[in-house]
PDB file of N, CA and C in Angstrom:
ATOM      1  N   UNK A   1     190.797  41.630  -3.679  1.00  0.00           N
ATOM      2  CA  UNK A   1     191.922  41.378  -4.561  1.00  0.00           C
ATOM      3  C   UNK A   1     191.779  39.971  -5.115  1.00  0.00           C
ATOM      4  N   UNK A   2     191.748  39.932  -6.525  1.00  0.00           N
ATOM      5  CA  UNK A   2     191.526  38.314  -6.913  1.00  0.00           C
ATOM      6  C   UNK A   2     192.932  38.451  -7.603  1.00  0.00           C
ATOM      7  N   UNK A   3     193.176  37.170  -7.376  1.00  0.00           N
ATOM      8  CA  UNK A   3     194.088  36.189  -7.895  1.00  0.00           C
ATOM      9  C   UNK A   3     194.648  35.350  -9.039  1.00  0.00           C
ATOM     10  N   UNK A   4     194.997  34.581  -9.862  1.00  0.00           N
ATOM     11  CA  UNK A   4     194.910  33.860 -10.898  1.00  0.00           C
ATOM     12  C   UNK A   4     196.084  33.167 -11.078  1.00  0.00           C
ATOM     13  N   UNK A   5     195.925  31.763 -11.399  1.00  0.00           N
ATOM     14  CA  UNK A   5     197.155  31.420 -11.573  1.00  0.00           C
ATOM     15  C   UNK A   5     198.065  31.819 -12.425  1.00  0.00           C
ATOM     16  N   UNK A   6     199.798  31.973 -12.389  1.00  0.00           N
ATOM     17  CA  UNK A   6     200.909  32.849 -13.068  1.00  0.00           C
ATOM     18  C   UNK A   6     201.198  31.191 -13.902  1.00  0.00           C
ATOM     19  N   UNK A   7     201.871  32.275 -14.669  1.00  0.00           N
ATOM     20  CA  UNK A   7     202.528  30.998 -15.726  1.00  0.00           C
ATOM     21  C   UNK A   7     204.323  31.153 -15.215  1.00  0.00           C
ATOM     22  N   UNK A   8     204.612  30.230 -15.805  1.00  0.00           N
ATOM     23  CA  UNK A   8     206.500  30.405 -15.328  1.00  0.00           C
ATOM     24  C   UNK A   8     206.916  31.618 -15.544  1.00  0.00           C
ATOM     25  N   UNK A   9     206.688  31.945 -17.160  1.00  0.00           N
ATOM     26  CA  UNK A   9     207.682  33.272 -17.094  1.00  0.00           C
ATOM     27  C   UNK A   9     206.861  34.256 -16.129  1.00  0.00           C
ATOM     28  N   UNK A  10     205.836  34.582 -15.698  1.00  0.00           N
ATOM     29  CA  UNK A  10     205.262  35.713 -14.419  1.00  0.00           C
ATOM     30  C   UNK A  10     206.530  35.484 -13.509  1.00  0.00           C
ATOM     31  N   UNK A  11     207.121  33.864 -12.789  1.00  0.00           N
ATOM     32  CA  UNK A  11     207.963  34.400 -12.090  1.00  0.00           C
ATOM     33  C   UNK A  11     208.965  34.551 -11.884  1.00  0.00           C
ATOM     34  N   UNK A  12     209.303  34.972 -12.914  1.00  0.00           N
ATOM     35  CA  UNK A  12     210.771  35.270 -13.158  1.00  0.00           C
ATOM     36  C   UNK A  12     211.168  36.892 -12.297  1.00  0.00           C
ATOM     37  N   UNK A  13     212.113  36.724 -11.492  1.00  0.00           N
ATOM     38  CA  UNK A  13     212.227  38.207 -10.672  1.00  0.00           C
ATOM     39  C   UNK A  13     211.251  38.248  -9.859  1.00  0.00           C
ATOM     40  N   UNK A  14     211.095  36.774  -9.020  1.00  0.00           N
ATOM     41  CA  UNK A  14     210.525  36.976  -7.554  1.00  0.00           C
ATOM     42  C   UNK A  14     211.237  36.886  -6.718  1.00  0.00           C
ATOM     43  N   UNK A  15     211.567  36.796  -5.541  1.00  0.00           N
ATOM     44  CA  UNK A  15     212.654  36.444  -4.610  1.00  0.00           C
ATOM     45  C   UNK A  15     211.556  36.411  -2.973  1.00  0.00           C
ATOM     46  N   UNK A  16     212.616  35.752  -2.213  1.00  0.00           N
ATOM     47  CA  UNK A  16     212.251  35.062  -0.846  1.00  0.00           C
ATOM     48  C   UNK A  16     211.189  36.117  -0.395  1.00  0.00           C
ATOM     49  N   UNK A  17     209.966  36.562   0.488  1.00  0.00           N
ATOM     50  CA  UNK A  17     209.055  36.856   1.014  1.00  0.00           C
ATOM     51  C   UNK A  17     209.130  36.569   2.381  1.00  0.00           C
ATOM     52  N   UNK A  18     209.283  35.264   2.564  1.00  0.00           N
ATOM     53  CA  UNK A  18     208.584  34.511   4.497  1.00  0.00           C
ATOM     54  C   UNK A  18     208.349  33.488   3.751  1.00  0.00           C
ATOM     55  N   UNK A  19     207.401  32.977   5.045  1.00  0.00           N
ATOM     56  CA  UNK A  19     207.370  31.524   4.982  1.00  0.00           C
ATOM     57  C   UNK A  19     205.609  31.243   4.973  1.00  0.00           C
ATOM     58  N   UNK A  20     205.168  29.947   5.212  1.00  0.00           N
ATOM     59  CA  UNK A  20     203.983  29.925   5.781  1.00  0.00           C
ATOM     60  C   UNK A  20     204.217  28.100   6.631  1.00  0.00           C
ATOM     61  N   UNK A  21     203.515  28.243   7.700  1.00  0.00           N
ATOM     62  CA  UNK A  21     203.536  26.772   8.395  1.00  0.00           C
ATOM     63  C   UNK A  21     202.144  25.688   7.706  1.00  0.00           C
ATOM     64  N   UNK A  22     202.163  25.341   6.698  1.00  0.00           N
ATOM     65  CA  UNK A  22     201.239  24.141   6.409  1.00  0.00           C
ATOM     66  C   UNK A  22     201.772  23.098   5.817  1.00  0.00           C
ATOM     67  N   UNK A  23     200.562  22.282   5.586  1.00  0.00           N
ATOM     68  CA  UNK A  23     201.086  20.752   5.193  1.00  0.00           C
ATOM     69  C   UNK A  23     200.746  20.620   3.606  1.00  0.00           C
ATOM     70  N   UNK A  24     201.188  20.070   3.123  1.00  0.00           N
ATOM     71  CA  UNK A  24     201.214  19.784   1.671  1.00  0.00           C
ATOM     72  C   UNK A  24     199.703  19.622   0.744  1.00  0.00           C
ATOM     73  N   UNK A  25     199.219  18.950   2.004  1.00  0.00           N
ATOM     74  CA  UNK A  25     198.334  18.872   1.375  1.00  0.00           C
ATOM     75  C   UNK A  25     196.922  19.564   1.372  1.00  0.00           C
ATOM     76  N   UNK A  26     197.187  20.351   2.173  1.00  0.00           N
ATOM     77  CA  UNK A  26     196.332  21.686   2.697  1.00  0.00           C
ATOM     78  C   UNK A  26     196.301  22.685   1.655  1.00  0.00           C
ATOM     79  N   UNK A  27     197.900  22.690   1.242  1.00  0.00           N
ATOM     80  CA  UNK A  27     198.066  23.389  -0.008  1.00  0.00           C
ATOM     81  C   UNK A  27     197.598  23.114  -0.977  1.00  0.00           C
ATOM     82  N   UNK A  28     197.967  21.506  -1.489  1.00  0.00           N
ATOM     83  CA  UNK A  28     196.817  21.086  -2.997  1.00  0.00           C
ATOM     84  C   UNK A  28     195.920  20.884  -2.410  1.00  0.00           C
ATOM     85  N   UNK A  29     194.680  20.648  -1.496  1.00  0.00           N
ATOM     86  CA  UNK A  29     193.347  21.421  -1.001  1.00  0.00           C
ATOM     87  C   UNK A  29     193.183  23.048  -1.986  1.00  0.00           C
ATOM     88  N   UNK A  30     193.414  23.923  -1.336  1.00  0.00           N
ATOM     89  CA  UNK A  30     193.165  24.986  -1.248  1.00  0.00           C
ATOM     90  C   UNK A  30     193.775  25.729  -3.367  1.00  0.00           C
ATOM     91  N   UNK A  31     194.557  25.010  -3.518  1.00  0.00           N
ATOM     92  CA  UNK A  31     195.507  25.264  -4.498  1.00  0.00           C
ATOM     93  C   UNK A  31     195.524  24.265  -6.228  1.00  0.00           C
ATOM     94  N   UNK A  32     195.595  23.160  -5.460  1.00  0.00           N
ATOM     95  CA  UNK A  32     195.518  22.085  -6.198  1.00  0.00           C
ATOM     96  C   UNK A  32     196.675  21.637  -6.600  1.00  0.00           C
ATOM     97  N   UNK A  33     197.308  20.462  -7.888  1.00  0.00           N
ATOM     98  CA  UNK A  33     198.676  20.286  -7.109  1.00  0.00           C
ATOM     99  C   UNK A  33     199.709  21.172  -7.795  1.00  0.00           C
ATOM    100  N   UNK A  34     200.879  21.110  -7.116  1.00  0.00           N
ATOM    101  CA  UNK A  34     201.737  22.037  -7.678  1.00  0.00           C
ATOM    102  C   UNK A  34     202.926  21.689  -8.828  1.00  0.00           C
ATOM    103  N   UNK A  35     203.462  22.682  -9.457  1.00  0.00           N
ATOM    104  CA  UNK A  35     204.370  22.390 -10.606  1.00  0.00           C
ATOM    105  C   UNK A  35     205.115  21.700  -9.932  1.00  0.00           C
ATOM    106  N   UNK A  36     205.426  20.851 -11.113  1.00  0.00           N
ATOM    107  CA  UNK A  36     206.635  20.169 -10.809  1.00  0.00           C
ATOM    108  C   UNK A  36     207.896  20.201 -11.569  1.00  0.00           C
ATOM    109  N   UNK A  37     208.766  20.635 -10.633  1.00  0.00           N
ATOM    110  CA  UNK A  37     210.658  21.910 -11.180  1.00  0.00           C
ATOM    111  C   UNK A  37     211.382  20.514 -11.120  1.00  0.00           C
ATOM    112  N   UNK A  38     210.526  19.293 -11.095  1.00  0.00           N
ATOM    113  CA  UNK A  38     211.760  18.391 -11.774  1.00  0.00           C
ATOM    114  C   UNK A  38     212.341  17.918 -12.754  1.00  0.00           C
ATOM    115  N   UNK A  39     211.502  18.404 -14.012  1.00  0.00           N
ATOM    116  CA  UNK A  39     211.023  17.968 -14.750  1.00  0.00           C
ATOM    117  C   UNK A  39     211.278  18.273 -15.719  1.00  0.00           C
ATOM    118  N   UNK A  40     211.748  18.340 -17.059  1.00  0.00           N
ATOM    119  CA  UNK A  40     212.261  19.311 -18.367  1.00  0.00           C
ATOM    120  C   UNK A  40     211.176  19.926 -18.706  1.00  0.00           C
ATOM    121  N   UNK A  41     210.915  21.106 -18.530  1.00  0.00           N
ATOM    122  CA  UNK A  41     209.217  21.489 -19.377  1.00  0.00           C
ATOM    123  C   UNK A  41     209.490  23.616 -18.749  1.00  0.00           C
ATOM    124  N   UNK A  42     208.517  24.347 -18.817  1.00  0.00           N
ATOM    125  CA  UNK A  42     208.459  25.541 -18.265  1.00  0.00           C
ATOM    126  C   UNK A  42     209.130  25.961 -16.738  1.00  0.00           C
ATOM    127  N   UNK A  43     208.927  25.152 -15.767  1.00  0.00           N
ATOM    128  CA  UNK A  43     208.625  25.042 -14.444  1.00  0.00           C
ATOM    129  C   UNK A  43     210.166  24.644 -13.811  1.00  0.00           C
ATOM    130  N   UNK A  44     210.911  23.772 -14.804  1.00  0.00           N
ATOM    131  CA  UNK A  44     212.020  23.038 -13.927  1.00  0.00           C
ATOM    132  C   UNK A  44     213.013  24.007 -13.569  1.00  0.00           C
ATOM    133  N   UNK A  45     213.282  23.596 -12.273  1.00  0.00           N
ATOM    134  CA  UNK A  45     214.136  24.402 -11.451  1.00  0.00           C
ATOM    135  C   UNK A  45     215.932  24.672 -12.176  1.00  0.00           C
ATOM    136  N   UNK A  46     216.167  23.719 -13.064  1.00  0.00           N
ATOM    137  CA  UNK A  46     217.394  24.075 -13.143  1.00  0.00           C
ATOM    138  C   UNK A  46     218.236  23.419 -12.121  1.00  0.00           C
ATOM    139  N   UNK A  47     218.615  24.109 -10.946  1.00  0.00           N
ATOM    140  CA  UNK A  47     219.524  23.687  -9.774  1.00  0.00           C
ATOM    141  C   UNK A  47     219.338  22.691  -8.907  1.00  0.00           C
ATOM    142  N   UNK A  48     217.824  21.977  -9.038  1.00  0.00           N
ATOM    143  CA  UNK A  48     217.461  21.306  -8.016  1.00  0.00           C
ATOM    144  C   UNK A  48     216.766  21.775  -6.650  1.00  0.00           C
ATOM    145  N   UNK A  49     216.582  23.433  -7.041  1.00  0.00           N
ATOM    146  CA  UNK A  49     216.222  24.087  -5.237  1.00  0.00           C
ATOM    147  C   UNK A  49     215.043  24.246  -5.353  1.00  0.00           C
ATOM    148  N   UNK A  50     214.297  23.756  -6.356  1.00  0.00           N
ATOM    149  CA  UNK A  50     212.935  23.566  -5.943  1.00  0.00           C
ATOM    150  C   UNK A  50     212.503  22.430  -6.264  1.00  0.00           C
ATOM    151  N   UNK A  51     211.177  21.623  -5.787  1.00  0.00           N
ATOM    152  CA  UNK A  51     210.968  20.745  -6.362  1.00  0.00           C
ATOM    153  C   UNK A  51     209.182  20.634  -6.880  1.00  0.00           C
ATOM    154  N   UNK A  52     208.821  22.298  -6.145  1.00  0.00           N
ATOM    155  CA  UNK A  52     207.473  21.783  -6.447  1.00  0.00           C
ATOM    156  C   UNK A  52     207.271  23.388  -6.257  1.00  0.00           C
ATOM    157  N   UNK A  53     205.781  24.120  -6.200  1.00  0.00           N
ATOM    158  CA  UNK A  53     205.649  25.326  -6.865  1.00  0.00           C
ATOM    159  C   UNK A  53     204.615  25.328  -7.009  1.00  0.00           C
ATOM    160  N   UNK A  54     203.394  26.770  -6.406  1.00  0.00           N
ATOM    161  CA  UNK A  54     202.738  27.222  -7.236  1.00  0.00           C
ATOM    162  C   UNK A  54     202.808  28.419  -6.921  1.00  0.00           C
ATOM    163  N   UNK A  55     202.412  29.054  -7.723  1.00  0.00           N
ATOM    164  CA  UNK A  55     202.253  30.579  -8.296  1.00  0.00           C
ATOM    165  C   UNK A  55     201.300  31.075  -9.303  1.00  0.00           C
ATOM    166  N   UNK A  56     200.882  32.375  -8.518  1.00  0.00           N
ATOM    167  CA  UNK A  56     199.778  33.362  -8.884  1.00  0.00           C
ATOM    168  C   UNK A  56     200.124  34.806  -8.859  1.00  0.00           C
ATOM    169  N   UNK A  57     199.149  35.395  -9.956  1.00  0.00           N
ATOM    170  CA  UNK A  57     199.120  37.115  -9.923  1.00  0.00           C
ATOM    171  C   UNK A  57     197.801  37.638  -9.787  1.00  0.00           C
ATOM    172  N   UNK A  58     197.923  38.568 -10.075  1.00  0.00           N
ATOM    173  CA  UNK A  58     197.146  39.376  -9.481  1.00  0.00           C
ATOM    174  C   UNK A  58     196.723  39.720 -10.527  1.00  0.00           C
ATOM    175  N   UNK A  59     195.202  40.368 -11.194  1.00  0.00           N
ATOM    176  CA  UNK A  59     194.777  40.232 -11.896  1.00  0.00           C
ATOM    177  C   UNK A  59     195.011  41.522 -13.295  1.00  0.00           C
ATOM    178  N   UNK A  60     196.019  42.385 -12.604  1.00  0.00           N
ATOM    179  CA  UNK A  60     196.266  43.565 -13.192  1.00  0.00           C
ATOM    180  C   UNK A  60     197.857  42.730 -13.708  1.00  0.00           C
ATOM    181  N   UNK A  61     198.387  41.782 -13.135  1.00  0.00           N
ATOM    182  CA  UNK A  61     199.677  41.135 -13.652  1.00  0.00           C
ATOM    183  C   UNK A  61     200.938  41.386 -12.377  1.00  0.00           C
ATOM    184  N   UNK A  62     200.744  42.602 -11.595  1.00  0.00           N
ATOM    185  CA  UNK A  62     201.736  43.589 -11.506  1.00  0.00           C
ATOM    186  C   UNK A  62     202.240  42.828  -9.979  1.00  0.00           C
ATOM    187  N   UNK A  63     201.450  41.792  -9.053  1.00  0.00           N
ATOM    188  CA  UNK A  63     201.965  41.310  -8.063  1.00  0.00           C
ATOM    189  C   UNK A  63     202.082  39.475  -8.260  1.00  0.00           C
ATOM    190  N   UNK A  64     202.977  38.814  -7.778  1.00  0.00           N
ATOM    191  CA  UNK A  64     203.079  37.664  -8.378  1.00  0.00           C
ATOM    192  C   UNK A  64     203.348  36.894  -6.915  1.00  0.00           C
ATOM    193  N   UNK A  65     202.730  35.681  -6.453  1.00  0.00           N
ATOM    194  CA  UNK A  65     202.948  35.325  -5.209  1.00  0.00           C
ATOM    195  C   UNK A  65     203.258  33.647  -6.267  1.00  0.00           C
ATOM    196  N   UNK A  66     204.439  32.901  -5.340  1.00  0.00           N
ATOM    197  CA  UNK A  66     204.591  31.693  -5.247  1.00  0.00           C
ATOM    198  C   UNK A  66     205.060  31.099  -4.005  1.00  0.00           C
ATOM    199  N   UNK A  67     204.911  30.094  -3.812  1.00  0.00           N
ATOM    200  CA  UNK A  67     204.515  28.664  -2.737  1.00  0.00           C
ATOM    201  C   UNK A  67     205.634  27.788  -3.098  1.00  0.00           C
ATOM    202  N   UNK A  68     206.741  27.335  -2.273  1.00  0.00           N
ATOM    203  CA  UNK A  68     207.564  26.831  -3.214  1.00  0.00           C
ATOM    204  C   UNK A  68     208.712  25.776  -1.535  1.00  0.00           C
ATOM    205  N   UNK A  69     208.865  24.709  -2.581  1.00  0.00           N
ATOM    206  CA  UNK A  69     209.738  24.083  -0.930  1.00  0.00           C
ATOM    207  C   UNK A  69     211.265  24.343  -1.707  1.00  0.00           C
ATOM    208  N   UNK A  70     212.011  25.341  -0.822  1.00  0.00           N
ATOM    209  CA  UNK A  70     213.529  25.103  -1.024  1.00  0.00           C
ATOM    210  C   UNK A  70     214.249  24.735  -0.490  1.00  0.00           C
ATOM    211  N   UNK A  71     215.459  24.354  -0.991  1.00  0.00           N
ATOM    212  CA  UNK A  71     216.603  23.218  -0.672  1.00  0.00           C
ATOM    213  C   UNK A  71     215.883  22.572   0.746  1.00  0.00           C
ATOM    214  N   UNK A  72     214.555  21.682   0.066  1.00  0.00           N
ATOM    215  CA  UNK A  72     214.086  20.712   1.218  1.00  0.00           C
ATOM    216  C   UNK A  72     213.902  19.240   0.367  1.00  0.00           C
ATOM    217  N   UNK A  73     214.553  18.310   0.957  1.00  0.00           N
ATOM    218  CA  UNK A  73     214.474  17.125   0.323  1.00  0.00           C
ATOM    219  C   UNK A  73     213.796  15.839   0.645  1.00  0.00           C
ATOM    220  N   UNK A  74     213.103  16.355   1.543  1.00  0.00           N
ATOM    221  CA  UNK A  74     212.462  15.561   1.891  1.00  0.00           C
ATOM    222  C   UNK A  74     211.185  15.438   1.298  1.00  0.00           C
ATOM    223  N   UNK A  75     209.991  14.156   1.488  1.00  0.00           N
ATOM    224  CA  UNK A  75     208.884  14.024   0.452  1.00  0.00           C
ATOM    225  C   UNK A  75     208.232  15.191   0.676  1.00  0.00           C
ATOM    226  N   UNK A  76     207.345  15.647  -0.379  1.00  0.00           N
ATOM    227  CA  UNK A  76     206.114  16.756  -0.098  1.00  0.00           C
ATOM    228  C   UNK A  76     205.437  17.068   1.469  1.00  0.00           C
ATOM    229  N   UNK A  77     204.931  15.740   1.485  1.00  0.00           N
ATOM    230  CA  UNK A  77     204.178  15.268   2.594  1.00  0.00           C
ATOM    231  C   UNK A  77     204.922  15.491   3.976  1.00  0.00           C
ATOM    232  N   UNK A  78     206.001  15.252   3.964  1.00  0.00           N
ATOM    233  CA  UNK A  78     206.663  15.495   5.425  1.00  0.00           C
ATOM    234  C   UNK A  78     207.207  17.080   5.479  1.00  0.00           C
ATOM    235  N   UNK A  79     206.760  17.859   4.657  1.00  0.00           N
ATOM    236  CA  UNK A  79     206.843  19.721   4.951  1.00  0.00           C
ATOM    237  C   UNK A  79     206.101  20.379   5.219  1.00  0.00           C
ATOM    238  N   UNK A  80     206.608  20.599   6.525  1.00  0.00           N
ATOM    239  CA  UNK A  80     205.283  22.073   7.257  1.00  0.00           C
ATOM    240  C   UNK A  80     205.548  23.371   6.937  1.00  0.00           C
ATOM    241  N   UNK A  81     207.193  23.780   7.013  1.00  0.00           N
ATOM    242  CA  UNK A  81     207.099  25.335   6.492  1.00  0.00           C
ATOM    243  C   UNK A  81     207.663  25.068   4.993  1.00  0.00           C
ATOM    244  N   UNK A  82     206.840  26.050   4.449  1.00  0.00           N
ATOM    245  CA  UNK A  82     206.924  26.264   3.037  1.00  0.00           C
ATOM    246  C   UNK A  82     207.173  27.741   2.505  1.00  0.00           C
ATOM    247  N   UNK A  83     207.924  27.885   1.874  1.00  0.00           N
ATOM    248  CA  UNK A  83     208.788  29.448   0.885  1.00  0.00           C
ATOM    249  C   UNK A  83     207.609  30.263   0.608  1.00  0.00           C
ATOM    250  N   UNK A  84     207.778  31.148   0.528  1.00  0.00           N
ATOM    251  CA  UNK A  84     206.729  32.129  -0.066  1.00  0.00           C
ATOM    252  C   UNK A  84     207.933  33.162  -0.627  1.00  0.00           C
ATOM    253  N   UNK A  85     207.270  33.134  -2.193  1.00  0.00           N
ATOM    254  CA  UNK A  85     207.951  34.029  -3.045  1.00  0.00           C
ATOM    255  C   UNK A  85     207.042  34.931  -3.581  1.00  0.00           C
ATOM    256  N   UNK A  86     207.834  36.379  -4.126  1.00  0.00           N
ATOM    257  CA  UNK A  86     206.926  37.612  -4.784  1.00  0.00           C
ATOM    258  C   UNK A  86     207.715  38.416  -4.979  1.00  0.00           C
ATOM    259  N   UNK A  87     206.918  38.817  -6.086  1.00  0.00           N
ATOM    260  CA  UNK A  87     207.353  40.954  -6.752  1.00  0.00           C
ATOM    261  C   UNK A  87     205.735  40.950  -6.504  1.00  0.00           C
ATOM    262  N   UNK A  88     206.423  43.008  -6.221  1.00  0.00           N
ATOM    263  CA  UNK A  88     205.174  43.707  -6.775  1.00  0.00           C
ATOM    264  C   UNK A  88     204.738  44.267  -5.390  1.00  0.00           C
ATOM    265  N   UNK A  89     203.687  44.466  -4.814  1.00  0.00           N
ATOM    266  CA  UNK A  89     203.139  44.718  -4.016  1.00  0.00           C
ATOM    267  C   UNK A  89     203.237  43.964  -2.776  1.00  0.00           C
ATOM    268  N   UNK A  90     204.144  44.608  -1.864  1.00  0.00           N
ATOM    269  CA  UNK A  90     203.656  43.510  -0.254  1.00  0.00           C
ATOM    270  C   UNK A  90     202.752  43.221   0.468  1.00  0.00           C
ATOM    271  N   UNK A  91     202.099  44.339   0.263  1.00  0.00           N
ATOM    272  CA  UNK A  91     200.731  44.556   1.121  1.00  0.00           C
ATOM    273  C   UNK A  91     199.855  43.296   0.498  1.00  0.00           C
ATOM    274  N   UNK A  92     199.921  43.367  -1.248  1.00  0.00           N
ATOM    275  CA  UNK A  92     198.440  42.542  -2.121  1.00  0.00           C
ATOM    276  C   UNK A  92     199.259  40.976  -1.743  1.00  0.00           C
ATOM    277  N   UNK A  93     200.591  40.954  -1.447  1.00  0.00           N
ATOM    278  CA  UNK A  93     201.221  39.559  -1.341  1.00  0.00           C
ATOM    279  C   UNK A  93     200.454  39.021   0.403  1.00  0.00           C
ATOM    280  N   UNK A  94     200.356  39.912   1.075  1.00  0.00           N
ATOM    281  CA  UNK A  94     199.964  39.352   2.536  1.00  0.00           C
ATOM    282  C   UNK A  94     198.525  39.386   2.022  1.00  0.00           C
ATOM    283  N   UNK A  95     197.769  40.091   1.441  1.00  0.00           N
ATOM    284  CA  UNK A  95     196.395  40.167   1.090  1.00  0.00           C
ATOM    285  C   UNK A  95     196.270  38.634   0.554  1.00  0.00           C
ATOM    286  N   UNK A  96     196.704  37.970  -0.196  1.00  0.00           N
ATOM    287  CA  UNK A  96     196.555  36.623  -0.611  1.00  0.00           C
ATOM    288  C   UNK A  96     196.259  35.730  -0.080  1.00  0.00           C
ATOM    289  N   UNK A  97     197.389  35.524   1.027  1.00  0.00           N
ATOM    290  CA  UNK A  97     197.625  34.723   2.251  1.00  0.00           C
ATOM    291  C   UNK A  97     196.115  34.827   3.377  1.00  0.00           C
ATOM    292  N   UNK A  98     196.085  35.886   3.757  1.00  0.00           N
ATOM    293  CA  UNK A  98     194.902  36.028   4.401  1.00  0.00           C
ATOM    294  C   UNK A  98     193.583  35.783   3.800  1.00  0.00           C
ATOM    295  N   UNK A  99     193.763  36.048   2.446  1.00  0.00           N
ATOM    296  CA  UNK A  99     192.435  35.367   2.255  1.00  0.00           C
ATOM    297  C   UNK A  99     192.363  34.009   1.966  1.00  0.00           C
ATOM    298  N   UNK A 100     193.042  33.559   1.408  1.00  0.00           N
ATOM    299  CA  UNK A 100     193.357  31.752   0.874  1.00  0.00           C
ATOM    300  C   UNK A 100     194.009  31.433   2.020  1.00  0.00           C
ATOM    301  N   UNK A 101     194.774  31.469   2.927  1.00  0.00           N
ATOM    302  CA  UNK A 101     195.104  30.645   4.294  1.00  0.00           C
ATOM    303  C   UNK A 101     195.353  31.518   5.539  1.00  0.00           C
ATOM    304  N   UNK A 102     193.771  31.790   6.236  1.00  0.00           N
ATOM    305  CA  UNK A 102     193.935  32.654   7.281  1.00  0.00           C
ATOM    306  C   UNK A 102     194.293  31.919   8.704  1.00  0.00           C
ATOM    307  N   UNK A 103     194.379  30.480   8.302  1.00  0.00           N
ATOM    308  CA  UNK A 103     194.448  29.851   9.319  1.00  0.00           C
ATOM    309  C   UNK A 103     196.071  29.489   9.802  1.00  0.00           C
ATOM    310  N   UNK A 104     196.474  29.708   8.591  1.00  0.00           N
ATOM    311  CA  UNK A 104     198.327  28.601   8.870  1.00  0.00           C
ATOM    312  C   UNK A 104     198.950  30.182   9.506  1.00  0.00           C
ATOM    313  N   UNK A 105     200.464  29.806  10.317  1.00  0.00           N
ATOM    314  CA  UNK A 105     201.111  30.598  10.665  1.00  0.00           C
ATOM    315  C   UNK A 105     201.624  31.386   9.780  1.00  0.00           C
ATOM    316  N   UNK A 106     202.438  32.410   9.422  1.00  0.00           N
ATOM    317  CA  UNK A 106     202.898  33.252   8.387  1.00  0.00           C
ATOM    318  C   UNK A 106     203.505  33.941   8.743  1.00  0.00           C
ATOM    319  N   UNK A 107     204.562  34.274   7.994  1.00  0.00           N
ATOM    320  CA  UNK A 107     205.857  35.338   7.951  1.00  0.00           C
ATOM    321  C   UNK A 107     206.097  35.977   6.441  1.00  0.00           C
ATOM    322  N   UNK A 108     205.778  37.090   6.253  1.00  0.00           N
ATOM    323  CA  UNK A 108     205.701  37.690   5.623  1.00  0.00           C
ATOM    324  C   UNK A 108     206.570  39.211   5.620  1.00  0.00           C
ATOM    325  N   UNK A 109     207.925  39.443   4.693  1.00  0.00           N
ATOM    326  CA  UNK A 109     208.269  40.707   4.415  1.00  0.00           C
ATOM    327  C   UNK A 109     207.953  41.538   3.313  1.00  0.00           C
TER     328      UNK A 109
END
C-alpha cells in the first residue's frame, strides 16, 4: 500500500482513529515537518485544536491518514502521544502505521 502526501481539503471528514506514542521528531524524521494550523493559509486550524499536522492518502485517494497534536499546548518537542486521524479504510489506516512506524506504540480503531 503506498502512500502520498494529502492536501488540506483530502482532510476534510476525518475524525479521531487512536493514538501513536512518539516524539516529534521521529515524526519529522520519518515524515518531515508538519503543517502548520497556526497560521492563515490551507492548513489553519480555525479553533486552535491543532497546531501541527501531517497527512496522507492513499494512492487511489479513498483512505486519508493524519498525525496531528490536539488540544496539546505544550512545545512540539515535549509530545509523546500524538492523534491519529482518518476516513476510508481501517485496515489500509493500520497498514500505514506499520509500515512507516513499526516501532512506536499504537492504538488504532
Amino acid at each position: 500500500m503506498r502512500f502520498v502526501k494529502a492536501t488540506s481539503r483530502d482532510r476534510i471528514g476525518t475524525s479521531g482513529r487512536g493514538s501513536i506514542t512518539t516524539t516529534y521528531n521521529q515524526l519529522c524524521n520519518r515524515f518531515g515537518f508538519p503543517h502548520d494550523c497556526t497560521q492563515e493559509n490551507a492548513w489553519y486550524s480555525g479553533d486552535g485544536k491543532v497546531r501541527y499536522e501531517w497527512a496522507f492518502k492513499s494512492l487511489d485517494g479513498r483512505t486519508i491518514v493524519t498525525i496531528y497534536d490536539y488540544k496539546d499546548k505544550r512545545p512540539p518537542e515535549q509530545i509523546k502521544q500524538w492523534q491519529i486521524g482518518g476516513k476510508g479504510n481501517a485496515e489500509k489506516i493500520k497498514s500505514f502505521f506499520t509500515a512507516f512506524c513499526p516501532h512506536e506504540q499504537l492504538e488504532v480503531r
